[in-house]
Protein backbone atom coordinates (compact mmCIF):
# COMPACT_ATOMS: atom_id res chain seq x y z
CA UNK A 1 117.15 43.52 51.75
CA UNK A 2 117.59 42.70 55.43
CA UNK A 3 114.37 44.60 56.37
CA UNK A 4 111.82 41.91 57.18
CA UNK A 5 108.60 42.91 55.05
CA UNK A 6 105.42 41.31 55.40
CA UNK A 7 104.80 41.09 51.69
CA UNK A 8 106.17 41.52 48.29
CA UNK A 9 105.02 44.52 47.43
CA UNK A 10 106.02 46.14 50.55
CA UNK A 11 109.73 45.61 48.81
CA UNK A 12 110.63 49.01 46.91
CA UNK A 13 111.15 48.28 43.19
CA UNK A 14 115.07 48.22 43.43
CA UNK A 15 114.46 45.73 46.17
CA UNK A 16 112.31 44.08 44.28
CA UNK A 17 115.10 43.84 40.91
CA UNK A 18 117.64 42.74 43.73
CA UNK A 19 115.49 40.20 44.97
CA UNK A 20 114.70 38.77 41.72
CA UNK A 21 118.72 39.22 40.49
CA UNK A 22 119.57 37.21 43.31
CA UNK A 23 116.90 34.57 42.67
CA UNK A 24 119.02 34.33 39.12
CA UNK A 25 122.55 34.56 40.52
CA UNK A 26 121.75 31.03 42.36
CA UNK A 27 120.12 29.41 39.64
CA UNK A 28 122.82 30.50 37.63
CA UNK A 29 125.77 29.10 39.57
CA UNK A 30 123.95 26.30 41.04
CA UNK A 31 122.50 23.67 39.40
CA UNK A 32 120.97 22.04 42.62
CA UNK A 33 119.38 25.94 43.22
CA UNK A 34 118.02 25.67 39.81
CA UNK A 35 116.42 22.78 39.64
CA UNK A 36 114.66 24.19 43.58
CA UNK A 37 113.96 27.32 41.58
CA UNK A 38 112.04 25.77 38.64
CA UNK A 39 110.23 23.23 40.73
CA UNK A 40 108.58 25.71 42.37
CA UNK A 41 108.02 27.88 38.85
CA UNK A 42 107.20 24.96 38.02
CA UNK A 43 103.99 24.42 40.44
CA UNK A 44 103.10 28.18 40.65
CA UNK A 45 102.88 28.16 36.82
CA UNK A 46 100.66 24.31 36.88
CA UNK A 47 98.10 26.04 40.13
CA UNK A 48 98.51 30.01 39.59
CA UNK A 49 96.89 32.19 42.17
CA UNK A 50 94.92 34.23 39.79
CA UNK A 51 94.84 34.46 36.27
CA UNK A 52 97.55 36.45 33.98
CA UNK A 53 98.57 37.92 30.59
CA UNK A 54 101.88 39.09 29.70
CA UNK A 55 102.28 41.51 27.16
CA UNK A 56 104.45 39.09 25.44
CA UNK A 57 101.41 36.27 25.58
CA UNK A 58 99.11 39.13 24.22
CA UNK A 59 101.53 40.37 21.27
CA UNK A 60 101.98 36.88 20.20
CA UNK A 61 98.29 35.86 20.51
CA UNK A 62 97.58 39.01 17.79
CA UNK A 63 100.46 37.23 15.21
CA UNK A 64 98.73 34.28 15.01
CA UNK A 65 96.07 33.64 12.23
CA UNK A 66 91.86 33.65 13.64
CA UNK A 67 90.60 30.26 13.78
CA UNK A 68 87.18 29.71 11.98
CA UNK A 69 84.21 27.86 13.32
């Protein structure tokens, strides 16, 4: 991942999965990398660029009982 890419997506999806595995290998091992990492999860997740839904979000959303008005 040397190439220098002018965004994200430019990355090819193995480069993306290496990118991301390497993002984990330092938070793993490092405690002070961690703590970097989720800060800025951390910020992106409290002022996210546009709205999301993860299928996760959605499948657990459907388990849980309607609320009546």
């Amino acid at each position: 991942m040397e190439n220098t890419l002018s965004t994200f997506t430019d990355l090819t999806p193995y480069e993306r999965q290496i990118f991301i595995a390497e993002l984990y290998h330092n938070a793993w091992y490092s405690q002070d990398r961690y703590e970097q990492l989720y800060d800025l999860f951390s910020n992106w997740r409290d002022n996210p660029v546009r709205e999301k839904k993860f299928l996760g979000e959605l499948t657990n959303n459907l388990n849980e009982p309607a609320h009546e008005n």
